[in-house]
Protein backbone atom coordinates (compact mmCIF):
# COMPACT_ATOMS: atom_id res chain seq x y z
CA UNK A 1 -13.02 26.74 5.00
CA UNK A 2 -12.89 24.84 1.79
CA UNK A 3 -14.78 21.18 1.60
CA UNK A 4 -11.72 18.51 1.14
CA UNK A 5 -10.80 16.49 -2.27
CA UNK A 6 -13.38 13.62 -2.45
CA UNK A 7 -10.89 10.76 -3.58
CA UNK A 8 -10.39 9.46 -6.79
CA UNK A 9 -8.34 7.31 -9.35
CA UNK A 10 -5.95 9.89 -9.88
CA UNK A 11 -4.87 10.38 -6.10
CA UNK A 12 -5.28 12.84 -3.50
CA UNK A 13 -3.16 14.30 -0.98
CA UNK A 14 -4.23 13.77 2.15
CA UNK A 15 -1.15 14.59 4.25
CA UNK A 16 1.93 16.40 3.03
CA UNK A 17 3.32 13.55 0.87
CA UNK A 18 0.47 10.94 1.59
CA UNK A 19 -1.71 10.46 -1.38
CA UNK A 20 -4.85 7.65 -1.65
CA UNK A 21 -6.45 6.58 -4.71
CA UNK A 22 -10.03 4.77 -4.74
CA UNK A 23 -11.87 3.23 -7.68
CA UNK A 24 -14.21 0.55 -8.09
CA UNK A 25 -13.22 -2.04 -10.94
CA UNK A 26 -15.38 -0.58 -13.81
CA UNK A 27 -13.42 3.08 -13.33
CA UNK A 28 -10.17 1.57 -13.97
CA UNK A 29 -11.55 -0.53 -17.18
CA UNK A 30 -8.72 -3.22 -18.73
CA UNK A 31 -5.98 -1.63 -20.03
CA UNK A 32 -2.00 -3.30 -20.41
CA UNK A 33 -1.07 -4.81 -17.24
CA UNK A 34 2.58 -4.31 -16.16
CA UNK A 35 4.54 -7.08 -17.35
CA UNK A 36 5.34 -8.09 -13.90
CA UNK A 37 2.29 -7.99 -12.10
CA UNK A 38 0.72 -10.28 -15.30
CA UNK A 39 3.29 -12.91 -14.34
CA UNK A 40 2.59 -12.91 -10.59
CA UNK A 41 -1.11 -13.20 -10.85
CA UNK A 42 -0.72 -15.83 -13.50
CA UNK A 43 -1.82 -18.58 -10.96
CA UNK A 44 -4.37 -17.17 -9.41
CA UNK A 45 -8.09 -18.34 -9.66
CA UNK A 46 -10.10 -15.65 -12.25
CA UNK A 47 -11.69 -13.27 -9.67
CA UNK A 48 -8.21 -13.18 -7.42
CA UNK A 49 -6.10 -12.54 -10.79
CA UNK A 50 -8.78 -9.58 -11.76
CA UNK A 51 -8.92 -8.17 -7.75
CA UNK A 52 -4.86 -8.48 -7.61
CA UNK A 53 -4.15 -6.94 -11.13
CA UNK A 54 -6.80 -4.04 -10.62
CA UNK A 55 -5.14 -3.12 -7.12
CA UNK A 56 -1.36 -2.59 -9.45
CA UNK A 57 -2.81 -0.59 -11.80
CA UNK A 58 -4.52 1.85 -9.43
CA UNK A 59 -1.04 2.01 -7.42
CA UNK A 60 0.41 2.09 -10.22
CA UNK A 61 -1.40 5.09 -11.90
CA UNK A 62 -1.00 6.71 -8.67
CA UNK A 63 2.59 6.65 -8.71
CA UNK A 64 3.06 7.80 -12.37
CA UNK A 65 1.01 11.12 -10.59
CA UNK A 66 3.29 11.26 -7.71
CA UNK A 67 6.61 9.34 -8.09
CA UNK A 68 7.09 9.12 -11.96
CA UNK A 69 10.23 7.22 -11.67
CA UNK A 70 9.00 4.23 -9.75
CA UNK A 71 5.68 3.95 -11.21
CA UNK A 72 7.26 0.98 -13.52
CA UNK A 73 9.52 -1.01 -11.01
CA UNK A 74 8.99 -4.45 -9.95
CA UNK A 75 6.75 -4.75 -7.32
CA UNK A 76 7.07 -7.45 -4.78
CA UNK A 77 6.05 -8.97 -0.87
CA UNK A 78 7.73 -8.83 2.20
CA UNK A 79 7.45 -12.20 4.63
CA UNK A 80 4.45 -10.53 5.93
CA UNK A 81 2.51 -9.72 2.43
CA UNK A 82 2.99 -5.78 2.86
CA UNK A 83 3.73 -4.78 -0.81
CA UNK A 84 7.34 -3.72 -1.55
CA UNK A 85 8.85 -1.76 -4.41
CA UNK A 86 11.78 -3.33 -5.28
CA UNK A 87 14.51 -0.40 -6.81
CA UNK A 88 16.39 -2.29 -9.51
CA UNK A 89 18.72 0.29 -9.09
CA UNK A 90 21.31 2.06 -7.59
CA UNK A 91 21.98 0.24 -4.08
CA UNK A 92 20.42 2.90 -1.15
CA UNK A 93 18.00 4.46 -3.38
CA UNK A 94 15.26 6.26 -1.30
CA UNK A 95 11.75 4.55 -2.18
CA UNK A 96 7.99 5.47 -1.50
CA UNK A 97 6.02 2.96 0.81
CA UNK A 98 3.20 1.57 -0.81
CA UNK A 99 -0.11 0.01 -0.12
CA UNK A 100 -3.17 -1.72 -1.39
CA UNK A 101 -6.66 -3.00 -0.05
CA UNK A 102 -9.62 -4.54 -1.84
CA UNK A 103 -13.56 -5.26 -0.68
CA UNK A 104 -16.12 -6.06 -3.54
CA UNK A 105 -15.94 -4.07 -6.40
CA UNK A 106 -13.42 -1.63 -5.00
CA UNK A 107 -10.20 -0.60 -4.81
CA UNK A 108 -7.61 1.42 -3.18
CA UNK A 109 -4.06 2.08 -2.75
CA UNK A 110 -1.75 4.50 -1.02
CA UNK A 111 2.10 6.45 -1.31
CA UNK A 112 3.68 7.92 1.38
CA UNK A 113 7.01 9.44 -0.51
CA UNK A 114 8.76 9.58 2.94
CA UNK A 115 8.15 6.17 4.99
CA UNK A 116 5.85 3.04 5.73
CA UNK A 117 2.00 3.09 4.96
CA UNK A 118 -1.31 1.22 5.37
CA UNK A 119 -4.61 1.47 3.53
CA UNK A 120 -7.71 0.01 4.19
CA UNK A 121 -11.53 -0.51 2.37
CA UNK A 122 -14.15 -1.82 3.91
CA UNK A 123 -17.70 -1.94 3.07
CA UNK A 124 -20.62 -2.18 5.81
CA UNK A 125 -20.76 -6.02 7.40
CA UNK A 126 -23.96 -7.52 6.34
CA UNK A 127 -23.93 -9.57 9.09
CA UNK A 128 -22.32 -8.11 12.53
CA UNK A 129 -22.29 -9.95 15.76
CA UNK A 130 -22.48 -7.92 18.78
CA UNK A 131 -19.21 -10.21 19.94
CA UNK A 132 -17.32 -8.27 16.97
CA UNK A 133 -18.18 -4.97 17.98
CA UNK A 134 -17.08 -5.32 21.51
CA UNK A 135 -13.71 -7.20 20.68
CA UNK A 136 -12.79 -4.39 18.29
CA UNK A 137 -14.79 -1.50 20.19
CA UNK A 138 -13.85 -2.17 23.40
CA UNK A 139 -15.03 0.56 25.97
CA UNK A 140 -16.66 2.06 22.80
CA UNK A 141 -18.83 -0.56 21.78
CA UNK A 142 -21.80 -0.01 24.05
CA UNK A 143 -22.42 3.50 21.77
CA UNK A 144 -22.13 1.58 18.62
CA UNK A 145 -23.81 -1.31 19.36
CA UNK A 146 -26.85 0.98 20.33
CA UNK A 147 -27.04 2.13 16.86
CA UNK A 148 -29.67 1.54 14.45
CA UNK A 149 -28.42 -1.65 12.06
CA UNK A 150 -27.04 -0.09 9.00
CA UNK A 151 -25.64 2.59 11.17
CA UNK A 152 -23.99 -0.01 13.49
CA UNK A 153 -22.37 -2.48 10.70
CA UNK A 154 -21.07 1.07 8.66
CA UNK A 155 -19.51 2.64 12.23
CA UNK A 156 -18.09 -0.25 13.11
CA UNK A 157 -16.55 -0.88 9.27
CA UNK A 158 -14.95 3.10 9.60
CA UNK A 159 -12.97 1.96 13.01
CA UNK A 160 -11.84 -1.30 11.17
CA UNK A 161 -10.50 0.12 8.17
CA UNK A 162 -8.23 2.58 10.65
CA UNK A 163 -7.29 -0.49 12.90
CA UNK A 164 -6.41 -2.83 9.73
CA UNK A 165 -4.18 0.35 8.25
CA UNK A 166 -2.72 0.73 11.29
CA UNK A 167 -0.88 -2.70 11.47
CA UNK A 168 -0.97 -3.21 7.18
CA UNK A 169 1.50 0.16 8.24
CA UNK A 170 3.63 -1.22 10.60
CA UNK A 171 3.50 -4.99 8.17
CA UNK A 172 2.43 -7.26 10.60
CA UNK A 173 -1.19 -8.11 9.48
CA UNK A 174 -3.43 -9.99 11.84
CA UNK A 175 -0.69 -10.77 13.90
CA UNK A 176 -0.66 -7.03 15.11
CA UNK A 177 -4.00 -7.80 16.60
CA UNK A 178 -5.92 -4.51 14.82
CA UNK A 179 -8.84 -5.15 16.99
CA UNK A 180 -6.55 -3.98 19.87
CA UNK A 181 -6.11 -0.32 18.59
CA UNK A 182 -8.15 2.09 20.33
CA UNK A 183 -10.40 3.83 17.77
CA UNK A 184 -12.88 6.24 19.25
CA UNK A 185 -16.03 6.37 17.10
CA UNK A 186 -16.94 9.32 14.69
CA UNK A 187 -12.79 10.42 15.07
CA UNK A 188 -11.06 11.67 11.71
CA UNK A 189 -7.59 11.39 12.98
CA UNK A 190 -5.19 10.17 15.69
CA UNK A 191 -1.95 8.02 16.51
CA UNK A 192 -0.82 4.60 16.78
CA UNK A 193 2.51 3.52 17.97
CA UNK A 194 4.96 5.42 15.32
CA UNK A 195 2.20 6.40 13.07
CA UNK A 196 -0.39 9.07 12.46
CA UNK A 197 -4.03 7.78 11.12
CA UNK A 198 -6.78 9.34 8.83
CA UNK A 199 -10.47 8.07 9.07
CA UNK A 200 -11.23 9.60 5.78
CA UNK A 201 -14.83 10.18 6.20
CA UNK A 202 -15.20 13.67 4.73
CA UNK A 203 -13.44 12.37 1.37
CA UNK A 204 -14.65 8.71 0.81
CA UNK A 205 -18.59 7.64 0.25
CA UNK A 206 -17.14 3.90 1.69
CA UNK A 207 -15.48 3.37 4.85
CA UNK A 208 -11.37 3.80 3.83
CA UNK A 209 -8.88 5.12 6.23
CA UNK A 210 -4.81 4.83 6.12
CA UNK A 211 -1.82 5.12 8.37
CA UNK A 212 1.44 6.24 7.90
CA UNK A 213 4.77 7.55 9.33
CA UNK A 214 4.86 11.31 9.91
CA UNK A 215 6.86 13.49 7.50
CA UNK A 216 10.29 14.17 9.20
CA UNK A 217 10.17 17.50 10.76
């Protein structure tokens, strides 16, 4: 059986027609922002113009690998933040669902070329109160909260990362109460409402997982 594609900045399938890029800021360097995404982050403070315009060019160089033709559209926000391509095109034009996360220094963003999608990145909690682990364990938490420390805050970040793709997915953020989502411990893959979820542990060296409709049969 051969070992699975580590991620990278170029993208890597991960489903038929799901790809995830990761970098940290200092892979992608500074090249020409899209035109854009330079006017939207225009008002931001310094570090939240640098975070925001490094999390468009990753998607963006992802999409130049996987969906050429949209790779330069305007990208914009639903009501509930979840990124949006808009087509400026022909009216009914099929478009890939996009997706973008941030935590310290990295980076990473998601197509699915046939529906709705969530990504997630999370490093290890420095801090983790037991209180956390059991709200977003539940019935698991007694087996992570037994852990050694490091061991503890990096399990725990794994499960988040699914939970938070899971609702960044189906775009309703905090208000889909991720914590909620049953995520057994040490599990690669599974389903949520409408959509299947990776825990991409044998690909990523940081916690990253992402959710996303299944291909149409």
């Amino acid at each position: 059986m051969s070992t699975p594609a580590e991620l990278d900045l170029d993208g890597t399938e991960v489903a038929p027609g799901v790809w995830v890029a990761s970098a940290t800021h200092a892979d992608l360097g500074a090249p020409p922002a899209h035109a854009g995404d330079l006017a939207e982050a225009g008002a931001r403070p310094g570090w939240r113009r640098a975070e925001f315009l490094a999390g468009r060019q990753l998607l963006r160089r992802l999409l130049r690998r996987v969906r050429p033709g949209s790779a330069e559209l305007p990208l914009g926000t639903d009501p509930a933040g979840k990124p949006r391509l808009d087509p400026g095109g022909p009216a009914g034009l099929a478009l890939p669902g996009v997706t973008i996360s941030h935590d310290g220094d990295h980076i990473a963003a998601a197509v699915c070329l046939h529906g709705d999608i969530g990504v997630d990145v999370q490093l290890p909690p420095d801090r983790l109160a037991d209180s956390t682990v059991r709200r977003c364990l539940g019935s698991h938490a007694p087996a992570v909260t037994a852990l050694p420390r490091a061991r503890r805050a990096r399990e725990f970040a794994w499960v988040w990362t699914v939970q938070e793709a899971c609702v960044k997915a189906a775009g309703t953020g905090m208000a889909g109460r991720p914590w909620s989502i049953d995520v057994p411990p040490g599990v690669l893959a599974g389903h949520w409402g409408g959509f299947a979820w990776l825990s991409l542990r044998t690909r990523s060296p940081v916690p990253l997982s992402c959710a996303f409709q299944p291909a149409p049969r």
